[in-house]
PDB file of N, CA and C in Angstrom:
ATOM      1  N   UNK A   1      15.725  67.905  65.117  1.00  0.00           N
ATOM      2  CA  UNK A   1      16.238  68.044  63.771  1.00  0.00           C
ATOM      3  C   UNK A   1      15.415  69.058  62.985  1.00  0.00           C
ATOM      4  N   UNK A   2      13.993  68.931  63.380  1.00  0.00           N
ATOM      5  CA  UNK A   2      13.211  69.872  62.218  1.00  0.00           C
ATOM      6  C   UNK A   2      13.531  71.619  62.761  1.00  0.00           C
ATOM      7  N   UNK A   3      14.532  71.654  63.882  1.00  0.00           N
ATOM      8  CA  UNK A   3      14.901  73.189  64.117  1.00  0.00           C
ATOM      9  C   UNK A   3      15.951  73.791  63.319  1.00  0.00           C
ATOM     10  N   UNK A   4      16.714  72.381  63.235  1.00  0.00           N
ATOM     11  CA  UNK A   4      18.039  72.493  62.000  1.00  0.00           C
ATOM     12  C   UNK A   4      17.552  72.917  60.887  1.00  0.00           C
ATOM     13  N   UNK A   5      16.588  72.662  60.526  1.00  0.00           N
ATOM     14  CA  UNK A   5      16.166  72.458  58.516  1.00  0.00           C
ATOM     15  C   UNK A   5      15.392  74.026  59.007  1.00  0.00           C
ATOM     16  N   UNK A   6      14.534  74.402  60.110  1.00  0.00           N
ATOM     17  CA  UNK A   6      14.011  75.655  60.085  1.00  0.00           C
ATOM     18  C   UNK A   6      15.072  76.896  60.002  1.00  0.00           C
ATOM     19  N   UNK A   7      16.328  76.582  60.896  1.00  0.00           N
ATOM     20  CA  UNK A   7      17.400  77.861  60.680  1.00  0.00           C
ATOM     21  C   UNK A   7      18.176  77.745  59.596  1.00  0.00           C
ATOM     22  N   UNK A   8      18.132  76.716  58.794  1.00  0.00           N
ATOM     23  CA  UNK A   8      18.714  76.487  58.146  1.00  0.00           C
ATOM     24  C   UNK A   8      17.848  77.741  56.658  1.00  0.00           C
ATOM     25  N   UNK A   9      16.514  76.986  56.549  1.00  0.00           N
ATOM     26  CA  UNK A   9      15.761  77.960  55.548  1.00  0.00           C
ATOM     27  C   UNK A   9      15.846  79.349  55.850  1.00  0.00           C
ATOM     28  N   UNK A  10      16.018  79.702  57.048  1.00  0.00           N
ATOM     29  CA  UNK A  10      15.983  80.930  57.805  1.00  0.00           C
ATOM     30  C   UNK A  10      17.597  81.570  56.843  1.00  0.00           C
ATOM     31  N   UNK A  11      18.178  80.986  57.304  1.00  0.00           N
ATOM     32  CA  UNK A  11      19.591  81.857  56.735  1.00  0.00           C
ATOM     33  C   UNK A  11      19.680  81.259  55.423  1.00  0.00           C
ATOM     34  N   UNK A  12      19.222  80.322  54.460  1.00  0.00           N
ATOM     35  CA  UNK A  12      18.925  80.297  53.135  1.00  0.00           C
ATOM     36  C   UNK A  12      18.124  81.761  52.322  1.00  0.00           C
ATOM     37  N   UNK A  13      16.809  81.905  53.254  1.00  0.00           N
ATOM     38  CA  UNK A  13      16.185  83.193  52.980  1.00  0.00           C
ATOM     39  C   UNK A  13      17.202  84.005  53.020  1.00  0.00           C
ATOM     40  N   UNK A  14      18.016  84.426  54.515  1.00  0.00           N
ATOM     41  CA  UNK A  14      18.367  85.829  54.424  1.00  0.00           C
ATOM     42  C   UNK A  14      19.971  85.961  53.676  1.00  0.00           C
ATOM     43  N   UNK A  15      20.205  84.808  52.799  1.00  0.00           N
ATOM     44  CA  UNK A  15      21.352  84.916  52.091  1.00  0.00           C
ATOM     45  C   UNK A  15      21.099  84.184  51.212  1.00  0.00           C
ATOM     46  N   UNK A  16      20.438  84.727  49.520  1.00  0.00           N
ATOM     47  CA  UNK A  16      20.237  83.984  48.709  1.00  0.00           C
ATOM     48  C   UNK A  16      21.697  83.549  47.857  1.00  0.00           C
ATOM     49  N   UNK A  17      21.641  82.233  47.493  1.00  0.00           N
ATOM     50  CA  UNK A  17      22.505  81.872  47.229  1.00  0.00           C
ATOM     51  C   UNK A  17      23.291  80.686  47.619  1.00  0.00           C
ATOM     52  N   UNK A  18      23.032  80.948  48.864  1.00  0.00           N
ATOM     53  CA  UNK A  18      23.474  79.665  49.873  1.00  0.00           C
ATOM     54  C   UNK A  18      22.018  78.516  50.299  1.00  0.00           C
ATOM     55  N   UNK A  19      23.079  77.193  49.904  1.00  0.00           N
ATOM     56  CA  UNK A  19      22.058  75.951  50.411  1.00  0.00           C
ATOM     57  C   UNK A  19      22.623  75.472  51.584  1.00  0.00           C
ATOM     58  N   UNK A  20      22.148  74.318  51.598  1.00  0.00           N
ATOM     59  CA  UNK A  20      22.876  73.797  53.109  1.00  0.00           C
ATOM     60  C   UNK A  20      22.967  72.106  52.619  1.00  0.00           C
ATOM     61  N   UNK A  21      23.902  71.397  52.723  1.00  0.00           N
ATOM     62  CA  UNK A  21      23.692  69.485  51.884  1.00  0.00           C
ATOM     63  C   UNK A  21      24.677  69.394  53.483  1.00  0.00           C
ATOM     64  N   UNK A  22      24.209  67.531  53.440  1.00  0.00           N
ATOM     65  CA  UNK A  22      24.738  66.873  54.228  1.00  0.00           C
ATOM     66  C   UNK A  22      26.367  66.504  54.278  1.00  0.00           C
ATOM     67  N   UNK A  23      26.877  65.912  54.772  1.00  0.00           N
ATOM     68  CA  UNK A  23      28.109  65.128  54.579  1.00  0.00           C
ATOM     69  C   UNK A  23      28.669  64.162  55.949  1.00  0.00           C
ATOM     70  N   UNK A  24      29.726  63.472  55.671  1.00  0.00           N
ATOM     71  CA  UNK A  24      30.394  62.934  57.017  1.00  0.00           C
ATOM     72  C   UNK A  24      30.102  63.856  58.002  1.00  0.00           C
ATOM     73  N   UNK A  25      30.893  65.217  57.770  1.00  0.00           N
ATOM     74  CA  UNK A  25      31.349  65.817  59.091  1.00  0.00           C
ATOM     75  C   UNK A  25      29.867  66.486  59.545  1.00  0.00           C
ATOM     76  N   UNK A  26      29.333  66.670  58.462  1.00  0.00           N
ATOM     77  CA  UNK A  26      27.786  67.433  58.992  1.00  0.00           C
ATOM     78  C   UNK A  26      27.235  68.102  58.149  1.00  0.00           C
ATOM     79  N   UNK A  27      26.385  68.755  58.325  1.00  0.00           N
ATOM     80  CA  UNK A  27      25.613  70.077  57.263  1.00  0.00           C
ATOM     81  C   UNK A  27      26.649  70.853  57.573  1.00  0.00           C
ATOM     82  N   UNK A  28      26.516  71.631  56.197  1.00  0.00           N
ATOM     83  CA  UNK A  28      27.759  73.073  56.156  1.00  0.00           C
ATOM     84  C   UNK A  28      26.729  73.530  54.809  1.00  0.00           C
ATOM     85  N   UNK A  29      27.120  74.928  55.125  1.00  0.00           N
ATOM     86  CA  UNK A  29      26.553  76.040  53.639  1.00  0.00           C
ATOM     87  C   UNK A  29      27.343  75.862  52.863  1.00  0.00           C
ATOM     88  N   UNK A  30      26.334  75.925  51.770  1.00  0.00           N
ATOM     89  CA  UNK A  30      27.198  76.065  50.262  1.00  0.00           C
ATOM     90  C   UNK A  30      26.796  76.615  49.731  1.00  0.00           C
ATOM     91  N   UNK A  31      27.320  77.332  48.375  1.00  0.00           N
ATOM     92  CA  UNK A  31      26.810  77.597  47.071  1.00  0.00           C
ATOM     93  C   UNK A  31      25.991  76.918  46.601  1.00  0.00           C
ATOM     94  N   UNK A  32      25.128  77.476  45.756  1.00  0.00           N
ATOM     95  CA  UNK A  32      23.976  76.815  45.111  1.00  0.00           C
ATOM     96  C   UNK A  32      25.089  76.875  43.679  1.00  0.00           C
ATOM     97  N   UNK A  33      25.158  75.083  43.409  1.00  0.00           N
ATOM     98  CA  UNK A  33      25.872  74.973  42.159  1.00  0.00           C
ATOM     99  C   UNK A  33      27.090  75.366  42.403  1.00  0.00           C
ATOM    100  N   UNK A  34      28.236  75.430  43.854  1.00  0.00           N
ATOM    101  CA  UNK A  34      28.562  75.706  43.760  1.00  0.00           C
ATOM    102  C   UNK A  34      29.353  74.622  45.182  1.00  0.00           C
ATOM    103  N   UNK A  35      30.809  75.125  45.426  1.00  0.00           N
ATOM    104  CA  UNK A  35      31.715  74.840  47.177  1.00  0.00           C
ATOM    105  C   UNK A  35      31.107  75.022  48.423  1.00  0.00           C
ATOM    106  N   UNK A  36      31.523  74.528  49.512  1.00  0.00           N
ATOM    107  CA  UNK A  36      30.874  75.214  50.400  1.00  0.00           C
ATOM    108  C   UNK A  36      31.816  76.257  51.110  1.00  0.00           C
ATOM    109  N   UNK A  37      31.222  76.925  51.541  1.00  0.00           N
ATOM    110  CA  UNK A  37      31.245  78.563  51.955  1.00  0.00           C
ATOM    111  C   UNK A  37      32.515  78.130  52.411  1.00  0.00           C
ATOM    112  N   UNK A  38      32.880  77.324  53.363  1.00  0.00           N
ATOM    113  CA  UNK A  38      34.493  77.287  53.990  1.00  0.00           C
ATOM    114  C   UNK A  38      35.496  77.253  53.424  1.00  0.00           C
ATOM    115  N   UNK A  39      35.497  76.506  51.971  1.00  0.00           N
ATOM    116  CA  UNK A  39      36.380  76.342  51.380  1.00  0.00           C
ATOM    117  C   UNK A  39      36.588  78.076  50.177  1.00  0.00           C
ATOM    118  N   UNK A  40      34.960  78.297  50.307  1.00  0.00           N
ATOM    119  CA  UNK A  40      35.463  79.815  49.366  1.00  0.00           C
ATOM    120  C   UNK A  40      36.443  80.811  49.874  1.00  0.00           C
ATOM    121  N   UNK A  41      35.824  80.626  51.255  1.00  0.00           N
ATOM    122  CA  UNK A  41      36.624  81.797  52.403  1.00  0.00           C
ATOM    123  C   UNK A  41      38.074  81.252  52.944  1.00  0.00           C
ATOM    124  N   UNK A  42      38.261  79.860  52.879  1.00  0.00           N
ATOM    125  CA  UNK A  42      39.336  79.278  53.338  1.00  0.00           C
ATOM    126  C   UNK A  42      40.654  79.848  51.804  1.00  0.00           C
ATOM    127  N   UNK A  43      39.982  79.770  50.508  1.00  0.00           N
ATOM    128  CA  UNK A  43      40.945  80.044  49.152  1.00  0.00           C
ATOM    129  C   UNK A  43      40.949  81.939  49.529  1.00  0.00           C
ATOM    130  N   UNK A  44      40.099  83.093  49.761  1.00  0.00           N
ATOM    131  CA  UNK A  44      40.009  84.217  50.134  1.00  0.00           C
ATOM    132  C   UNK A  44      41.384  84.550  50.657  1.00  0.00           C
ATOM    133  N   UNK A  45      41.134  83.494  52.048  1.00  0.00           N
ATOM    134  CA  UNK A  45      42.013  84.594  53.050  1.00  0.00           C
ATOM    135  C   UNK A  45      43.572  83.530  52.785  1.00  0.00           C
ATOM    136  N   UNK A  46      43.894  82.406  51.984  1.00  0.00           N
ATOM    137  CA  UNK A  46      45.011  82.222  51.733  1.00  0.00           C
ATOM    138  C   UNK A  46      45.390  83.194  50.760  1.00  0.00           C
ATOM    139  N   UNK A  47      44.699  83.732  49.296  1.00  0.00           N
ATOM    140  CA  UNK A  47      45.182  84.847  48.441  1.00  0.00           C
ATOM    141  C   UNK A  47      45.179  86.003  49.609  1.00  0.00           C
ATOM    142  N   UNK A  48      45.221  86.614  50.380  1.00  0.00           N
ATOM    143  CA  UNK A  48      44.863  87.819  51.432  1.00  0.00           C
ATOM    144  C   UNK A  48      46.541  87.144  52.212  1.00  0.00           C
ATOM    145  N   UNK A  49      46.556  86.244  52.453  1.00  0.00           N
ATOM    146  CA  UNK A  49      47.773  86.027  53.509  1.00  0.00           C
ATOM    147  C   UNK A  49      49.168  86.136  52.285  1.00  0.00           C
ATOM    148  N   UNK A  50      49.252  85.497  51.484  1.00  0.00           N
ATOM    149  CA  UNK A  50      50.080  85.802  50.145  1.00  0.00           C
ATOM    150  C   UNK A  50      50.105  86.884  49.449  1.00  0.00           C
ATOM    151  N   UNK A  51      49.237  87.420  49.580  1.00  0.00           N
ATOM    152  CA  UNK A  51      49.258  88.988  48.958  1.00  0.00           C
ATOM    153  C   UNK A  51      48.317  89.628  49.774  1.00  0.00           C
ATOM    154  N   UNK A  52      49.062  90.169  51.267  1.00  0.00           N
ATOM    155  CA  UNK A  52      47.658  91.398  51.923  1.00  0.00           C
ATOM    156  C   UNK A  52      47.555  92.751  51.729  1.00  0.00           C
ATOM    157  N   UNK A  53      48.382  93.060  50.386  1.00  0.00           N
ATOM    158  CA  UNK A  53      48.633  94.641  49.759  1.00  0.00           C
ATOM    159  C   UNK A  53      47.212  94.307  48.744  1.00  0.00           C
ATOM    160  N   UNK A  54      46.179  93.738  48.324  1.00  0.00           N
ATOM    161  CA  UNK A  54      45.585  93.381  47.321  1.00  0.00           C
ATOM    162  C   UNK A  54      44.387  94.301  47.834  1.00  0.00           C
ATOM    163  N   UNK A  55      43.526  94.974  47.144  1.00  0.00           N
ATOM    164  CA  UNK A  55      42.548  95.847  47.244  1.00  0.00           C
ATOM    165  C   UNK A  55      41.723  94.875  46.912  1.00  0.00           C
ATOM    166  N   UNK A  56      39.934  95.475  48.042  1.00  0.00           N
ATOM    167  CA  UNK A  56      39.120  94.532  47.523  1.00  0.00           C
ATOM    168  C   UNK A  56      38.855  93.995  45.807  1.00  0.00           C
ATOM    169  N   UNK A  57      38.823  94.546  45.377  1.00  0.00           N
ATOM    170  CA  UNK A  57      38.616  94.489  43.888  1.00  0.00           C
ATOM    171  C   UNK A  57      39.649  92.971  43.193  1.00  0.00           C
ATOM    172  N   UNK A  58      40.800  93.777  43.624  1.00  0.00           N
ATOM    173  CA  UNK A  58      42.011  92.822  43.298  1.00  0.00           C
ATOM    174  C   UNK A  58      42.177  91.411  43.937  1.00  0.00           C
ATOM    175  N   UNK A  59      41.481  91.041  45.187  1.00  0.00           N
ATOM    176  CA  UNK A  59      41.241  90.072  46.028  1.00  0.00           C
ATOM    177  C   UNK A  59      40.368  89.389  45.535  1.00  0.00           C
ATOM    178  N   UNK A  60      39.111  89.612  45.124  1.00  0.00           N
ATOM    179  CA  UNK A  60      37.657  89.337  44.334  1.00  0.00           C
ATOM    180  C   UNK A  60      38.336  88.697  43.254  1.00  0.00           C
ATOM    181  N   UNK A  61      39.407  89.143  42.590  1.00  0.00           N
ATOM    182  CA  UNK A  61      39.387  88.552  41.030  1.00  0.00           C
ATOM    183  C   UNK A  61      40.606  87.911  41.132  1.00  0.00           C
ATOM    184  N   UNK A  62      41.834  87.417  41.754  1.00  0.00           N
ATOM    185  CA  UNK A  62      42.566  86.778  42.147  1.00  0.00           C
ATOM    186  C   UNK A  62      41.757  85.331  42.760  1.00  0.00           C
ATOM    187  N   UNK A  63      40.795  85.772  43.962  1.00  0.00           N
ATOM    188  CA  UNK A  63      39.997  84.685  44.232  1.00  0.00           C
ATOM    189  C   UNK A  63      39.280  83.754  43.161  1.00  0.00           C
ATOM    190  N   UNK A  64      38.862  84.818  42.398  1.00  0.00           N
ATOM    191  CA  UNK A  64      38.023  84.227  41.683  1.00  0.00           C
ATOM    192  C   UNK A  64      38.331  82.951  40.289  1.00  0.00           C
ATOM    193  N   UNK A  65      39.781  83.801  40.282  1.00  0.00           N
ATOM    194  CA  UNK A  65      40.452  83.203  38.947  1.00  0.00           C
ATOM    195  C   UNK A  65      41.392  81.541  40.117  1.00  0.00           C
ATOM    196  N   UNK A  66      41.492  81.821  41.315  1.00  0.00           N
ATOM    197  CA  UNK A  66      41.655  80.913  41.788  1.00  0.00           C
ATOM    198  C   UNK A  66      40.933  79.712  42.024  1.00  0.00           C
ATOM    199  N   UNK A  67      39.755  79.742  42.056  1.00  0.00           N
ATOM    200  CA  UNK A  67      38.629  78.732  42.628  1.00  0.00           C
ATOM    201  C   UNK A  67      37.465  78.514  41.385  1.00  0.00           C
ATOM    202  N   UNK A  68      37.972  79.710  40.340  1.00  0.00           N
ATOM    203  CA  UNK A  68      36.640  79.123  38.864  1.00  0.00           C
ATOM    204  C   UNK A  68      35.503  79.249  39.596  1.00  0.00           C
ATOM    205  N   UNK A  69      35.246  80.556  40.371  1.00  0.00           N
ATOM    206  CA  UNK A  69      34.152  81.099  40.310  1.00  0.00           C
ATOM    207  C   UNK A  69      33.935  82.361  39.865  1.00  0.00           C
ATOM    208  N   UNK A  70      32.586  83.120  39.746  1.00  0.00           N
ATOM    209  CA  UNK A  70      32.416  84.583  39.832  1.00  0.00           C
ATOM    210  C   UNK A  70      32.783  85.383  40.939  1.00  0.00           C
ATOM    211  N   UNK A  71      32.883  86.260  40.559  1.00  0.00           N
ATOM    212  CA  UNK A  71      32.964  87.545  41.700  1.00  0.00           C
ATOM    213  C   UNK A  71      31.576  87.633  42.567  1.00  0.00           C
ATOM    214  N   UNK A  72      30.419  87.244  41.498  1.00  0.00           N
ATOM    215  CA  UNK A  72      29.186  87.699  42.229  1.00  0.00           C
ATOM    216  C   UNK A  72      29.332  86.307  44.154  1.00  0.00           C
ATOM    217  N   UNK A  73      28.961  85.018  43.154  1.00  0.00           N
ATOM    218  CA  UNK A  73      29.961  84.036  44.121  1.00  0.00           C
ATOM    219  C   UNK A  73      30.298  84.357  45.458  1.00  0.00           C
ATOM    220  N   UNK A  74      31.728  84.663  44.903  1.00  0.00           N
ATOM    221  CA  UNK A  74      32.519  85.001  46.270  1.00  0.00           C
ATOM    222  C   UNK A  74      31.650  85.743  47.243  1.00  0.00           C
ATOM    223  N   UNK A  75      31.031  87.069  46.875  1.00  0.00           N
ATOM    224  CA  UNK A  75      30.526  87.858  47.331  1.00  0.00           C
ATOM    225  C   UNK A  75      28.996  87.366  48.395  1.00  0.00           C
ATOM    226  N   UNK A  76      28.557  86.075  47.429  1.00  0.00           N
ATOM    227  CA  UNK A  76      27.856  85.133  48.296  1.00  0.00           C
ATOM    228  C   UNK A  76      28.258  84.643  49.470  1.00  0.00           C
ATOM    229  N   UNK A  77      29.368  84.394  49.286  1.00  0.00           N
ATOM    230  CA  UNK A  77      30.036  83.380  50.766  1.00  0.00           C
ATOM    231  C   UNK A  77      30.801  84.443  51.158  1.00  0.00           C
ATOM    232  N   UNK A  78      31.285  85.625  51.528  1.00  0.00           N
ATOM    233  CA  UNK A  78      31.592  86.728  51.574  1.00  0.00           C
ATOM    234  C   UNK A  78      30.488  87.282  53.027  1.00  0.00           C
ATOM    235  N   UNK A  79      29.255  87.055  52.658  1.00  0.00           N
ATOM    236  CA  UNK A  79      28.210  88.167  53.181  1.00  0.00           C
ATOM    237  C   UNK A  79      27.854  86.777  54.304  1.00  0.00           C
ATOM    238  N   UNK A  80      27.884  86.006  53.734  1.00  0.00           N
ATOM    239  CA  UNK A  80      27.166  84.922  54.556  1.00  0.00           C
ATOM    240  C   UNK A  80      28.312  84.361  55.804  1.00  0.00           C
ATOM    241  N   UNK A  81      29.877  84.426  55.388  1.00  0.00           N
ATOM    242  CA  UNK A  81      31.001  84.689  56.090  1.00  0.00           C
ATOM    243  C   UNK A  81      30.408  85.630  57.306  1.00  0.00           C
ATOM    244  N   UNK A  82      30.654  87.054  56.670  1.00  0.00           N
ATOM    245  CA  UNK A  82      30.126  88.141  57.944  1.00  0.00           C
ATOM    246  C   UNK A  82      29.591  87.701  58.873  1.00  0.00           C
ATOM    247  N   UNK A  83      27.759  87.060  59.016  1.00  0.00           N
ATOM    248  CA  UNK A  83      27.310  86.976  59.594  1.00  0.00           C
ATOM    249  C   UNK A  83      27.201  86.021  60.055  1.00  0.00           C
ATOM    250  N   UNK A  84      28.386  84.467  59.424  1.00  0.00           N
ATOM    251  CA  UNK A  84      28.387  83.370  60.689  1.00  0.00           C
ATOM    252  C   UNK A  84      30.097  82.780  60.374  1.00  0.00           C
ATOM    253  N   UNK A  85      30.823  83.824  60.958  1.00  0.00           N
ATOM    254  CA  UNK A  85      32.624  83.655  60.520  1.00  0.00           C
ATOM    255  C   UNK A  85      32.703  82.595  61.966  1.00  0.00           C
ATOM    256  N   UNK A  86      32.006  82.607  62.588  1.00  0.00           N
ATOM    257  CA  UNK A  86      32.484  81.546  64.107  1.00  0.00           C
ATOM    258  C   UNK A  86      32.282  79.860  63.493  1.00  0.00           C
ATOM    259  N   UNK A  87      31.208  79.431  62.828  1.00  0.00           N
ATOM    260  CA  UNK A  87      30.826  78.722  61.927  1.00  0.00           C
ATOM    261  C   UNK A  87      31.722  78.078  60.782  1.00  0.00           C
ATOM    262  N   UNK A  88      32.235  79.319  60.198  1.00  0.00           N
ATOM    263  CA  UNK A  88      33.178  78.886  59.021  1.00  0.00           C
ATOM    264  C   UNK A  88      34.249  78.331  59.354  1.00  0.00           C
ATOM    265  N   UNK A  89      34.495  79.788  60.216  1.00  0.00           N
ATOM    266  CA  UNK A  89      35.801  79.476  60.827  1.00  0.00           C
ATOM    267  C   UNK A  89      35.783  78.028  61.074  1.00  0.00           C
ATOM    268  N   UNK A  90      35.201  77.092  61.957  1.00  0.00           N
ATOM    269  CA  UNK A  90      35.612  76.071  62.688  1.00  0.00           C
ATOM    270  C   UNK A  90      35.772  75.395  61.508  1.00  0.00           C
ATOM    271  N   UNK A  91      34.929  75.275  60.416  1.00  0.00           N
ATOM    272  CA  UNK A  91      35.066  74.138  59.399  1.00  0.00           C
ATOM    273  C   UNK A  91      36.523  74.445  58.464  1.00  0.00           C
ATOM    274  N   UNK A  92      37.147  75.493  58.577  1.00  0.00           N
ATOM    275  CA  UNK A  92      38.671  75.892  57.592  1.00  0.00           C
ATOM    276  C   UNK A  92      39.687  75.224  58.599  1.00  0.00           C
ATOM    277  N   UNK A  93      39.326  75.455  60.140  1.00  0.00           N
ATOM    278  CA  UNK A  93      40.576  74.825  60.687  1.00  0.00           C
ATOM    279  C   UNK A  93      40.335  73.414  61.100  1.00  0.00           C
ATOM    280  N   UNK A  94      39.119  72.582  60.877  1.00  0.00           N
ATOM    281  CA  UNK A  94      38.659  71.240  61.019  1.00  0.00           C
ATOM    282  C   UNK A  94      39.823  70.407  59.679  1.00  0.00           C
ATOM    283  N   UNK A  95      39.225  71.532  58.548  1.00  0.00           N
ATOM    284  CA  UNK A  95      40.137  70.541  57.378  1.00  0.00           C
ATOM    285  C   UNK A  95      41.017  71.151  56.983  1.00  0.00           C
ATOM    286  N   UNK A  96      41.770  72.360  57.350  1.00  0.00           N
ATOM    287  CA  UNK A  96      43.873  72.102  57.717  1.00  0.00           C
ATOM    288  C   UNK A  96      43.840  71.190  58.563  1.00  0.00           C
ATOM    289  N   UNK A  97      43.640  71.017  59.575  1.00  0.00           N
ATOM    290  CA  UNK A  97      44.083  69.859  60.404  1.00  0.00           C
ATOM    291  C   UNK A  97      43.905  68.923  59.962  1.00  0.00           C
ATOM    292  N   UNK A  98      42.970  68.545  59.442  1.00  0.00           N
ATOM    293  CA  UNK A  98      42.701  66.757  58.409  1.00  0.00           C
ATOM    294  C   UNK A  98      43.332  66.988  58.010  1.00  0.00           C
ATOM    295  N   UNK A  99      44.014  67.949  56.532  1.00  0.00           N
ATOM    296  CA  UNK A  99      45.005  68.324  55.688  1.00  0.00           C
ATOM    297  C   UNK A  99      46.439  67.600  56.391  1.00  0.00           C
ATOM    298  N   UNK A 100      46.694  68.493  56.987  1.00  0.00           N
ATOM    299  CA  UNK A 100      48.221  68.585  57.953  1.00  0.00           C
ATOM    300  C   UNK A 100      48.307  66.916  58.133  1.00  0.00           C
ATOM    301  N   UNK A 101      46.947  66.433  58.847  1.00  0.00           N
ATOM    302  CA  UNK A 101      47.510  65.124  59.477  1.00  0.00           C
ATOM    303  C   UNK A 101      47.291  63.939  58.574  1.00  0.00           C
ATOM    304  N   UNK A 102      46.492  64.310  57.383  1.00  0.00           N
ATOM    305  CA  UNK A 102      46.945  63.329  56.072  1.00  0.00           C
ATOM    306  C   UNK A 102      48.024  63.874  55.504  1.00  0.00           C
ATOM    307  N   UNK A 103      48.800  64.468  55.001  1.00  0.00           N
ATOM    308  CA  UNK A 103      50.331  65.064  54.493  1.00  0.00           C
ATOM    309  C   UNK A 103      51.181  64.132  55.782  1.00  0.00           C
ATOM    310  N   UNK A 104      50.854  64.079  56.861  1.00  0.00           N
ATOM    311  CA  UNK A 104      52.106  63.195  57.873  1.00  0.00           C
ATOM    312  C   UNK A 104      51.789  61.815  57.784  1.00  0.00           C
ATOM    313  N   UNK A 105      50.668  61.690  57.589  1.00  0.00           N
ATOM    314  CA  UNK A 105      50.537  60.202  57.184  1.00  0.00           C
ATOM    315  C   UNK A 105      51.268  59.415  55.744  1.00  0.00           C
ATOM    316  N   UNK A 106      50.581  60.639  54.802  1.00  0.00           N
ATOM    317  CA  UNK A 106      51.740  60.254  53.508  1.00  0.00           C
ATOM    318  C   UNK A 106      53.120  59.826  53.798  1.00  0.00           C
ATOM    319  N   UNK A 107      53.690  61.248  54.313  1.00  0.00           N
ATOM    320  CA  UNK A 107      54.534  61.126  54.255  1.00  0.00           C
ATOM    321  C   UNK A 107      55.392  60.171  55.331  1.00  0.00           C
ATOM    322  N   UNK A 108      54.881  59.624  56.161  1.00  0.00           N
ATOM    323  CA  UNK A 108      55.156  58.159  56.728  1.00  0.00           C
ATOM    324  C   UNK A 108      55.385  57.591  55.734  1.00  0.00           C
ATOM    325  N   UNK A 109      54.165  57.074  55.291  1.00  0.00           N
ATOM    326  CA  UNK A 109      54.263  56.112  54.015  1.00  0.00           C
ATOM    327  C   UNK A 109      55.133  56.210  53.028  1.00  0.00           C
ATOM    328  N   UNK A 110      55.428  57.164  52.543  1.00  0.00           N
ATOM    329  CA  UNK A 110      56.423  57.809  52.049  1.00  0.00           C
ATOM    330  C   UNK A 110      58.028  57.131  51.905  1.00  0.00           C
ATOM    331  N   UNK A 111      58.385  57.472  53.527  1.00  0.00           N
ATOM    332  CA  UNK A 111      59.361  56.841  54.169  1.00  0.00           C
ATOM    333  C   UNK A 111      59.625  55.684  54.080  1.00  0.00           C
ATOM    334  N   UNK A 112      58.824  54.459  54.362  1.00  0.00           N
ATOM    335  CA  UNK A 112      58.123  53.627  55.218  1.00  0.00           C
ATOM    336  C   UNK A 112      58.735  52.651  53.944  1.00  0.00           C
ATOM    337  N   UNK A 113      57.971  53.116  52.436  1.00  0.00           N
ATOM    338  CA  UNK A 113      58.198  52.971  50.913  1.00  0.00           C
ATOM    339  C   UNK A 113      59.893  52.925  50.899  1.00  0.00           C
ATOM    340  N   UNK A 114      59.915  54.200  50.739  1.00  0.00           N
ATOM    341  CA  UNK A 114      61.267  54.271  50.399  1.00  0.00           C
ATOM    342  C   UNK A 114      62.832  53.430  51.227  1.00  0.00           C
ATOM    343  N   UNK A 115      62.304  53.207  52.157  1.00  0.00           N
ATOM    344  CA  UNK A 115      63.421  52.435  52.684  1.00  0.00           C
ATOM    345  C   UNK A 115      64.342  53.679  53.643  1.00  0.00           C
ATOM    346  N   UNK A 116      63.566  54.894  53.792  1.00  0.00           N
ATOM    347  CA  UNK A 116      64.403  56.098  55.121  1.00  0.00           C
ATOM    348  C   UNK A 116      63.549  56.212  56.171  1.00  0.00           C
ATOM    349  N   UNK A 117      62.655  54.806  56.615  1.00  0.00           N
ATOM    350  CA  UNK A 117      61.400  54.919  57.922  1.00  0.00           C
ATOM    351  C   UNK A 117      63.117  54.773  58.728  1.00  0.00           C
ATOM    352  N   UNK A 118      63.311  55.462  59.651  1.00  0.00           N
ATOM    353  CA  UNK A 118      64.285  54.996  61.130  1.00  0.00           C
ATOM    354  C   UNK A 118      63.462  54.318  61.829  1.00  0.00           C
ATOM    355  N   UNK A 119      64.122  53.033  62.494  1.00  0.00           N
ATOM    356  CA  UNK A 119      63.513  52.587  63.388  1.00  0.00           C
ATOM    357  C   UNK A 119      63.998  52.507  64.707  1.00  0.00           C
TER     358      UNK A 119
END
């Protein structure tokens, strides 16, 4: 464990801005005072898939006005993205899939409620 908390300070140093906190699923980077990095980059590249005519500039402040952060921000989880997108990546498609498979659960229940479950 004390190698975790060492790479961890390691890429704290070389990306100020970013902390690292616990949770269920595990340690993940975050903003200091701020989301963690997956979810900044996960809101990014949904404005980028809805609008991929958007110039960096225009992406930055669409994002930004999306998630109630700064530009500087983004640009945090941005740089820190770059250099560990294998990382992020796994944690954006960990929770669509939680997403996806709580929305089918609702919507069981949903059904289930309403009196249109088929049996």
């Amino acid at each position: 464990m004390t190698s975790v908390f060492v790479d961890e300070a390691l890429r704290a140093e070389e990306h100020p801005g970013i902390m690292f906190r616990p949770g269920p699923a595990g340690r993940r980077a975050g903003l200091v005072g701020g989301p963690d990095v997956w979810q900044v980059i996960d809101t990014l590249l949904t404005v980028r898939e809805s609008a991929p005519e958007l110039d960096e500039d225009a992406l930055l402040a669409e994002t930004a006005e999306m998630s109630g952060l700064a530009r500087t921000q983004i640009r945090v989880a941005v740089r820190y993205y770059a250099a560990y997108s294998t990382e992020i990546d796994e944690w954006i498609t960990a929770n669509r899939e939680l997403a996806a498979h709580t929305e089918q659960q609702w919507l069981a229940e949903q059904d289930l409620l309403r009196g249109t479950r088929v049996r």
